[in-house]
Structure formats: structure tokens, C-alpha cells
C-alpha atoms as a PDB file:
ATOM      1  CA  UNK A   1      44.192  77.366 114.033  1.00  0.00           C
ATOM      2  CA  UNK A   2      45.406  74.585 116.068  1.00  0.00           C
ATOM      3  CA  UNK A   3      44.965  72.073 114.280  1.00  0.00           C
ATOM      4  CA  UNK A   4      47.121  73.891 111.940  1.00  0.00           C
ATOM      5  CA  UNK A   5      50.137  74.449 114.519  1.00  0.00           C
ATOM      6  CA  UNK A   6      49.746  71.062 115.331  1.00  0.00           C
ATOM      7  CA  UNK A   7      50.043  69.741 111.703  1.00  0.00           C
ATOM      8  CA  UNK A   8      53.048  72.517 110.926  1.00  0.00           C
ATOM      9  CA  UNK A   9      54.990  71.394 114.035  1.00  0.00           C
ATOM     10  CA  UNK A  10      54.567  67.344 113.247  1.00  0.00           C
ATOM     11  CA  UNK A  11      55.578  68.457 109.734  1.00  0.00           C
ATOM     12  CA  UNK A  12      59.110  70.712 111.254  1.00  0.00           C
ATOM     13  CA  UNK A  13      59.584  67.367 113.900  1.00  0.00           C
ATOM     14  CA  UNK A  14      59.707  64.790 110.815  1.00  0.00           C
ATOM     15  CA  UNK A  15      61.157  66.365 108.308  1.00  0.00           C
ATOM     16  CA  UNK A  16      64.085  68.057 110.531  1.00  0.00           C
ATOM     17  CA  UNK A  17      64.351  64.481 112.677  1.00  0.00           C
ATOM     18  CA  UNK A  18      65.145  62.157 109.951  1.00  0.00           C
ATOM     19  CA  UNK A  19      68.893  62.706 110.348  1.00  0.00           C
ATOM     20  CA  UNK A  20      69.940  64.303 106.983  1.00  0.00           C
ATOM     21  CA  UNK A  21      70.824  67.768 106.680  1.00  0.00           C
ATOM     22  CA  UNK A  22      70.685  69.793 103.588  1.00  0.00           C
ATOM     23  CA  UNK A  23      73.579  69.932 101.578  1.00  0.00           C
ATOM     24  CA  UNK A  24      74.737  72.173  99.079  1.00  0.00           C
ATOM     25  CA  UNK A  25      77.395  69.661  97.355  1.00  0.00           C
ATOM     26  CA  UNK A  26      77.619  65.977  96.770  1.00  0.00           C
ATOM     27  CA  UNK A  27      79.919  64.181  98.668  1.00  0.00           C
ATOM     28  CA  UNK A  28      81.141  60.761  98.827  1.00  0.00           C
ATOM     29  CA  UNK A  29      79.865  57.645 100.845  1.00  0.00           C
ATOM     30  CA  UNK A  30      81.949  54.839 102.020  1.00  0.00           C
ATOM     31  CA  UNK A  31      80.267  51.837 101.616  1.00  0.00           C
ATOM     32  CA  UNK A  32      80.511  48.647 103.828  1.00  0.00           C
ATOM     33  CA  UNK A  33      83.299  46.280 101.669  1.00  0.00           C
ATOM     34  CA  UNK A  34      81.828  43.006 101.086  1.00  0.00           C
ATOM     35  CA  UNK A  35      83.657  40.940  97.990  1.00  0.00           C
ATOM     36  CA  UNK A  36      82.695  37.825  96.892  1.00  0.00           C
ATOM     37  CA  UNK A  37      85.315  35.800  98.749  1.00  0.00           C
ATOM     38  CA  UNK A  38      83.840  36.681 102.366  1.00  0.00           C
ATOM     39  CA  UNK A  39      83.197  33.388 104.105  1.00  0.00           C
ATOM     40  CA  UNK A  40      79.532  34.132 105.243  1.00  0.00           C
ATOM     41  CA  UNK A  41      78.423  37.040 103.650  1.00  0.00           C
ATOM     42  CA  UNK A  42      75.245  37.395 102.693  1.00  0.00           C
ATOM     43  CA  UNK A  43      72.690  34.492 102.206  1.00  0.00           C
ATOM     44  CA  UNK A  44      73.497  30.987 102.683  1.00  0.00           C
ATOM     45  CA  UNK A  45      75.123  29.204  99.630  1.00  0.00           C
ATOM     46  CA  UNK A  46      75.007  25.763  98.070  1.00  0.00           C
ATOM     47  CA  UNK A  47      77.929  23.477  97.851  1.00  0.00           C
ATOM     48  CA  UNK A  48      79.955  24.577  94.938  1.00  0.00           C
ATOM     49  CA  UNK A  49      78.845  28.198  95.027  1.00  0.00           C
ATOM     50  CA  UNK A  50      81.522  29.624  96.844  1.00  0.00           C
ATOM     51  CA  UNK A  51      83.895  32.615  95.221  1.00  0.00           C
ATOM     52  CA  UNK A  52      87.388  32.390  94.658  1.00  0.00           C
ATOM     53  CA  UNK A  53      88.909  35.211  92.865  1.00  0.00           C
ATOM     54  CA  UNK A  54      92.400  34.621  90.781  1.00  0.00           C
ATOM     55  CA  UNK A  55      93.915  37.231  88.839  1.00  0.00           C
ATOM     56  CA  UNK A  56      95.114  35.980  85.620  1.00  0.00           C
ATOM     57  CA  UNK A  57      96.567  37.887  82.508  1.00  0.00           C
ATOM     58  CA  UNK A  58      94.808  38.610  79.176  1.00  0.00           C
ATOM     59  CA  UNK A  59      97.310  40.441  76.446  1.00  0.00           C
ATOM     60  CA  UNK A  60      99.503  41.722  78.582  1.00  0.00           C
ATOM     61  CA  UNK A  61      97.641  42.857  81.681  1.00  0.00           C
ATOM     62  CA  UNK A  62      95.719  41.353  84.602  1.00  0.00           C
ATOM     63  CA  UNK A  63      92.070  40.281  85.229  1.00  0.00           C
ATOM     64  CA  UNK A  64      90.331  38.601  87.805  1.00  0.00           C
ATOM     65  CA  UNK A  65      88.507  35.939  87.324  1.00  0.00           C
ATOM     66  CA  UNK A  66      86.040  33.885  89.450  1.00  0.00           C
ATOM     67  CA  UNK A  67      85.575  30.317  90.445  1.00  0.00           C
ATOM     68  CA  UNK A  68      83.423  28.436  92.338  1.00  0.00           C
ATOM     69  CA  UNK A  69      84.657  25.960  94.696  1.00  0.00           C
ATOM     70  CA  UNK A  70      83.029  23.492  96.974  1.00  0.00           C
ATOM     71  CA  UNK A  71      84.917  25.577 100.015  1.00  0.00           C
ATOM     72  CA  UNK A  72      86.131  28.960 101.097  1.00  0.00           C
ATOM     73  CA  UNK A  73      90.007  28.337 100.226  1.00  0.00           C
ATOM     74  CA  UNK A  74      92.842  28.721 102.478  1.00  0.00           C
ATOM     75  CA  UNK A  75      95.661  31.354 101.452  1.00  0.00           C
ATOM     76  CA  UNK A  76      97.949  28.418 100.083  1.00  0.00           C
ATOM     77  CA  UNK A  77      94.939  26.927  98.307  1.00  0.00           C
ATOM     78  CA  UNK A  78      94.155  30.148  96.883  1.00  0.00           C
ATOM     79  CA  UNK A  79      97.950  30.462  96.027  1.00  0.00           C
ATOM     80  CA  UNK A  80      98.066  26.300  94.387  1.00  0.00           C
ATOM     81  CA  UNK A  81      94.886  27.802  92.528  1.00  0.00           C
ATOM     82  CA  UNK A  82      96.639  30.481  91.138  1.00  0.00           C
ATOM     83  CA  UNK A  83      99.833  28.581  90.352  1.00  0.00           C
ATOM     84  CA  UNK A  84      98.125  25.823  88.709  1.00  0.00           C
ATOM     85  CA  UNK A  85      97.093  28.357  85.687  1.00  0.00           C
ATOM     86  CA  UNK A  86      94.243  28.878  83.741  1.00  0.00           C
ATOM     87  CA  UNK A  87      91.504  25.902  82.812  1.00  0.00           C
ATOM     88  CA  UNK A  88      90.528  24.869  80.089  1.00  0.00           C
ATOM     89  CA  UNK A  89      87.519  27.427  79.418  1.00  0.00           C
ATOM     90  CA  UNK A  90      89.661  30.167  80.997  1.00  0.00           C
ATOM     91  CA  UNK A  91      92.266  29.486  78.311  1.00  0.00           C
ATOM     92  CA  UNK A  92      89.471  29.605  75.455  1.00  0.00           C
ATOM     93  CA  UNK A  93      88.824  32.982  76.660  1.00  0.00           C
ATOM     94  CA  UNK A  94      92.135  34.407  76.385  1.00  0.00           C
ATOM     95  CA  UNK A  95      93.572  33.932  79.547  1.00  0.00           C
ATOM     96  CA  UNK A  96      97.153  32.824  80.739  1.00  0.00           C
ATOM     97  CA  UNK A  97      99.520  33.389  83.396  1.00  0.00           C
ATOM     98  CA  UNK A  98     102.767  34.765  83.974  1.00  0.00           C
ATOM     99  CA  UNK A  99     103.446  32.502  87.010  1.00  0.00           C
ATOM    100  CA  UNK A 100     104.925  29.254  85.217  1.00  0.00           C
ATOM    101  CA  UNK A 101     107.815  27.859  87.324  1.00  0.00           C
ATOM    102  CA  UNK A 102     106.880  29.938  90.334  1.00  0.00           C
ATOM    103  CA  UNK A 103     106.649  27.919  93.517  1.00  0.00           C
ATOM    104  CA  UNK A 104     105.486  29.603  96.849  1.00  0.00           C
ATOM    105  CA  UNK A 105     104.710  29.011  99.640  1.00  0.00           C
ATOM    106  CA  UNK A 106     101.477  31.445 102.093  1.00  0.00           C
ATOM    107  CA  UNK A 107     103.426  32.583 105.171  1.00  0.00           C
ATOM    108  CA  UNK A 108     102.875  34.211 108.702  1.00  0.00           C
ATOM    109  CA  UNK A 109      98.846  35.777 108.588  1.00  0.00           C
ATOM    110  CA  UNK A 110      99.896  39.189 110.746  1.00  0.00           C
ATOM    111  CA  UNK A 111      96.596  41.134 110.827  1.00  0.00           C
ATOM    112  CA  UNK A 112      95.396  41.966 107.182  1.00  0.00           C
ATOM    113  CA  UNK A 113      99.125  41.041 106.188  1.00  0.00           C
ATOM    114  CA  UNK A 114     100.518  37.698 104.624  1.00  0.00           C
ATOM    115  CA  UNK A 115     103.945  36.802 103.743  1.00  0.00           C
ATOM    116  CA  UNK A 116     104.518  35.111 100.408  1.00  0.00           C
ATOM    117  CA  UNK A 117     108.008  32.919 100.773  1.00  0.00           C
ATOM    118  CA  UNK A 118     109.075  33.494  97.207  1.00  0.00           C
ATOM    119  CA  UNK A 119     111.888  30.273  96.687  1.00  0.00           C
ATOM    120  CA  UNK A 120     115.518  31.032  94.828  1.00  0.00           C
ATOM    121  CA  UNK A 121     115.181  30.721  91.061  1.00  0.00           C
ATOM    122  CA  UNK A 122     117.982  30.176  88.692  1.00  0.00           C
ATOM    123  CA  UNK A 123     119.322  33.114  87.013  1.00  0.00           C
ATOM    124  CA  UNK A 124     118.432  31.273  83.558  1.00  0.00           C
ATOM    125  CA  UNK A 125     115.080  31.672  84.357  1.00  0.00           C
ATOM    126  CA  UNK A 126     114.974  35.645  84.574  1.00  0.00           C
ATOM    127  CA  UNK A 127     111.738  36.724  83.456  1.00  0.00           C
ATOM    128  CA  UNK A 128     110.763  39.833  81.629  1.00  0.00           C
ATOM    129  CA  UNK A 129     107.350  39.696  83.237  1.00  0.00           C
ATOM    130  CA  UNK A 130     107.975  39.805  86.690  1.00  0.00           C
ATOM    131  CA  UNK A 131     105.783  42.735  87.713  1.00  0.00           C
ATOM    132  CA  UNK A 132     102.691  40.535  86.209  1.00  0.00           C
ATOM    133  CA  UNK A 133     103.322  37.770  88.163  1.00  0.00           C
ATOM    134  CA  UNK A 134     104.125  39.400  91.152  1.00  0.00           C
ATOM    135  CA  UNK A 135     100.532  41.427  90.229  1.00  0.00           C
ATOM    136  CA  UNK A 136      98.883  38.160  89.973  1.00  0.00           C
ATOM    137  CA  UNK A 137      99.656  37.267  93.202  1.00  0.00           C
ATOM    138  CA  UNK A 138      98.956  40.208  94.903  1.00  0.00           C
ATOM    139  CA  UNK A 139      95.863  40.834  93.166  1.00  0.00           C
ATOM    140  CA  UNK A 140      94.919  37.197  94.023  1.00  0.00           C
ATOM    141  CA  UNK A 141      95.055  37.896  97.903  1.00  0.00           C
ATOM    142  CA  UNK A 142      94.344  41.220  98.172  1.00  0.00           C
ATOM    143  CA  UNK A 143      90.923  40.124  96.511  1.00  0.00           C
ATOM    144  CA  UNK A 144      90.091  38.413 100.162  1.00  0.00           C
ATOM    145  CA  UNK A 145      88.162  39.921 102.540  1.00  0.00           C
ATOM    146  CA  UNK A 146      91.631  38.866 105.569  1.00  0.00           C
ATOM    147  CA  UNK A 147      94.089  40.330 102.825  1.00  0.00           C
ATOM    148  CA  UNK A 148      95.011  44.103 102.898  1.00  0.00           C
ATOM    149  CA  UNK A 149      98.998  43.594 101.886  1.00  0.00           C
ATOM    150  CA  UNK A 150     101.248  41.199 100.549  1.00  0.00           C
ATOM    151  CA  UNK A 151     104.258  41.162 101.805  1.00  0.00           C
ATOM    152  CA  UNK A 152     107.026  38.881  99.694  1.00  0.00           C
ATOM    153  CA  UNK A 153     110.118  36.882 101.179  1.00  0.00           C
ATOM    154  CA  UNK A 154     112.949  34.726 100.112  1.00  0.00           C
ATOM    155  CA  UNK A 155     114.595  32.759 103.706  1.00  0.00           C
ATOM    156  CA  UNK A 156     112.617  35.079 105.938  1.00  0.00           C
ATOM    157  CA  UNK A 157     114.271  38.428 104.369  1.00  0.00           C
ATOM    158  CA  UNK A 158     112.018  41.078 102.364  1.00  0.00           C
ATOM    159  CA  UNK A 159     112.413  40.192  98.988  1.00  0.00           C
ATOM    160  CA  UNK A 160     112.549  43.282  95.890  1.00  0.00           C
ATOM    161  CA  UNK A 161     109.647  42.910  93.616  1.00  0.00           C
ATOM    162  CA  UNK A 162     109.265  44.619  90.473  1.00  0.00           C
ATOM    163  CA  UNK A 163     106.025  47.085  90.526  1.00  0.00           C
ATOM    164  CA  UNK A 164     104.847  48.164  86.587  1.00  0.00           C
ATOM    165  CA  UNK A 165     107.259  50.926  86.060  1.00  0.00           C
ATOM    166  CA  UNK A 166     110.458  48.584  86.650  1.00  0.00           C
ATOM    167  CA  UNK A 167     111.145  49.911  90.209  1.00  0.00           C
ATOM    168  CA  UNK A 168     111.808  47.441  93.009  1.00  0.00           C
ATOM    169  CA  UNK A 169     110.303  47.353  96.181  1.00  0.00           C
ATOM    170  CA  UNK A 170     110.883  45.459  99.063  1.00  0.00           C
ATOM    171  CA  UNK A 171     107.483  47.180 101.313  1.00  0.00           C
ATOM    172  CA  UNK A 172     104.421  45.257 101.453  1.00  0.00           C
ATOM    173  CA  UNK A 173     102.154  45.527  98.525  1.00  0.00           C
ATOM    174  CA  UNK A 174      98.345  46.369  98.073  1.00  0.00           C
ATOM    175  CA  UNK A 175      96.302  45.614  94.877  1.00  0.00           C
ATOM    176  CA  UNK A 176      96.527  49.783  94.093  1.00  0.00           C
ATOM    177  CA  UNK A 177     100.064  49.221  93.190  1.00  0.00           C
ATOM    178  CA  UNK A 178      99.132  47.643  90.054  1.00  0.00           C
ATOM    179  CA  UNK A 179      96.556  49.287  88.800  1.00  0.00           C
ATOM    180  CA  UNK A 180      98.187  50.683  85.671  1.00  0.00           C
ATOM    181  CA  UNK A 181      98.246  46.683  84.813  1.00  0.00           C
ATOM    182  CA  UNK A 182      94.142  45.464  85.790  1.00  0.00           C
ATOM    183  CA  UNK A 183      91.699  45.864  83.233  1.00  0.00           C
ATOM    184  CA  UNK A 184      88.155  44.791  83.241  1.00  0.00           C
ATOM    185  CA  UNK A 185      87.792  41.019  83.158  1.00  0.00           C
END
């Protein structure tokens, strides 16, 4: 008999010590954000295997796309990335950009915010595909593990932006406010 209270008391200890309680619905977990562009995450790489993520466009909407590069890139490297379009293989499958012309120029770091100095452009040069470029940027550095927002300028002033339903907003951005325009890569 007490070997029996023993064993039914071990059993109560271990089973009610683990630390999870019985539930009656599912509920979310929030799991630890580690994308491919974190310098040092995970195990040790070669030379050559490190992740940059650039959001280019395929018919009409955006997908990111990875390369490998010899070094984690800085924000205007990421940016000169970007800018430079697609390569040759990224071309072959279907992708292009909407940033041809653009110049700019990785600002102040504040926190998880950059500024992206966005130069005058000449009214000739209006584009009817503003929202994906501005997307491809964003997306671009809100894809690193320092970017949260992107926050654009033009001399030092807040600069309007077109989001995908043709509104303009001059508040920082996030990668969520152009999700109506990713699709899977």
C-alpha cells in the first residue's frame, strides 16, 4: 500500500510539475523572430553564405528574394542592392523592379527606425507605380532583423508615399502596409 502512495504521488508531482496546464482551447504562441538576415544567428556560416533579402516585383506585385553575399550588408548596401535591379537569373525568372531612376540615400538608424532620404525627381518622371517601389523598399528593410519602420524624407521633411490603395502617407511604414501587394516568391 505504500509503495502504491508512493508511486501515485511521484506520478501527481511529475505530471502536475511540468509547467503546462490543461487547456480547453488552442491558443497562439509567439515564436522567437529570427530571419535570415540576422548577423549571427544560428550556426556559423561560410564566406558567401550570408542572407540578404530584396524585394523585387513579379507581374505586378512584390516578392522577396534572397542572395548570398560574402558579408552581412549595411542599410545603404542593402539599399545599392536593391537599386541596382534584378540579375541576370533573377530576370530569367520573372523578376523586375519598379525602382529605375530612384536614387536614395539610408539615413539616421533611431532604434528599429531608418530614414530613407528620397532625392527631388522631375515631374516628367511621375510614375504610376509608386506604391511598388516605395513597397520594395520597405519590404527590403523591414526584412532585417534592426528594421521595424521605414520612415521616408526629401531635405530632412517627411515625405508622402503612396501605400496600395492610392492614399498618401507621410508616417513611418512597416512591411504590413503592403501586404495586399507581396505574394509568395
Amino acid at each position: 500500500m505504500r509503495r502504491l502512495t508512493v508511486i501515485m504521488v511521484s506520478a501527481v508531482v511529475l505530471l502536475g510539475g511540468c509547467g503546462v496546464r490543461a487547456q480547453d482551447e488552442p491558443h497562439g504562441v509567439d515564436l522567437p523572430r529570427h530571419p535570415l538576415t540576422t548577423p549571427g544567428a544560428g550556426p556559423a556560416v561560410a564566406v558567401g553564405d550570408v542572407a540578404q533579402v530584396l524585394c523585387l516585383v513579379r507581374d505586378g506585385h512584390l516578392v522577396q528574394t534572397v542572395r548570398r553575399t560574402p558579408t552581412y550588408p549595411t542599410m545603404q548596401g542593402q539599399l545599392d542592392s536593391l537599386m541596382a535591379g534584378p540579375t541576370t537569373a533573377e530576370q530569367a525568372a520573372g523578376l523586375s523592379t519598379a525602382l529605375s531612376g530612384f536614387a536614395l540615400t539610408a539615413g539616421k538608424h533611431t532604434g528599429a527606425q531608418v530614414t530613407v532620404e528620397v532625392p527631388d525627381v522631375d515631374e516628367g518622371d511621375a510614375r504610376n507605380d509608386g506604391s511598388l517601389a516605395y513597397g520594395q523598399i520597405v519590404c527590403t528593410l523591414t526584412a532585417r532583423a534592426d528594421v521595424g519602420t521605414v520612415l521616408f524624407t526629401r531635405g530632412g521633411q517627411p515625405l508622402q508615399v503612396p501605400l496600395p490603395d492610392g492614399t498618401l502617407t507621410g508616417a513611418p511604414l512597416r512591411s504590413s502596409d503592403y501586404a495586399a501587394l507581396l505574394r509568395p516568391g
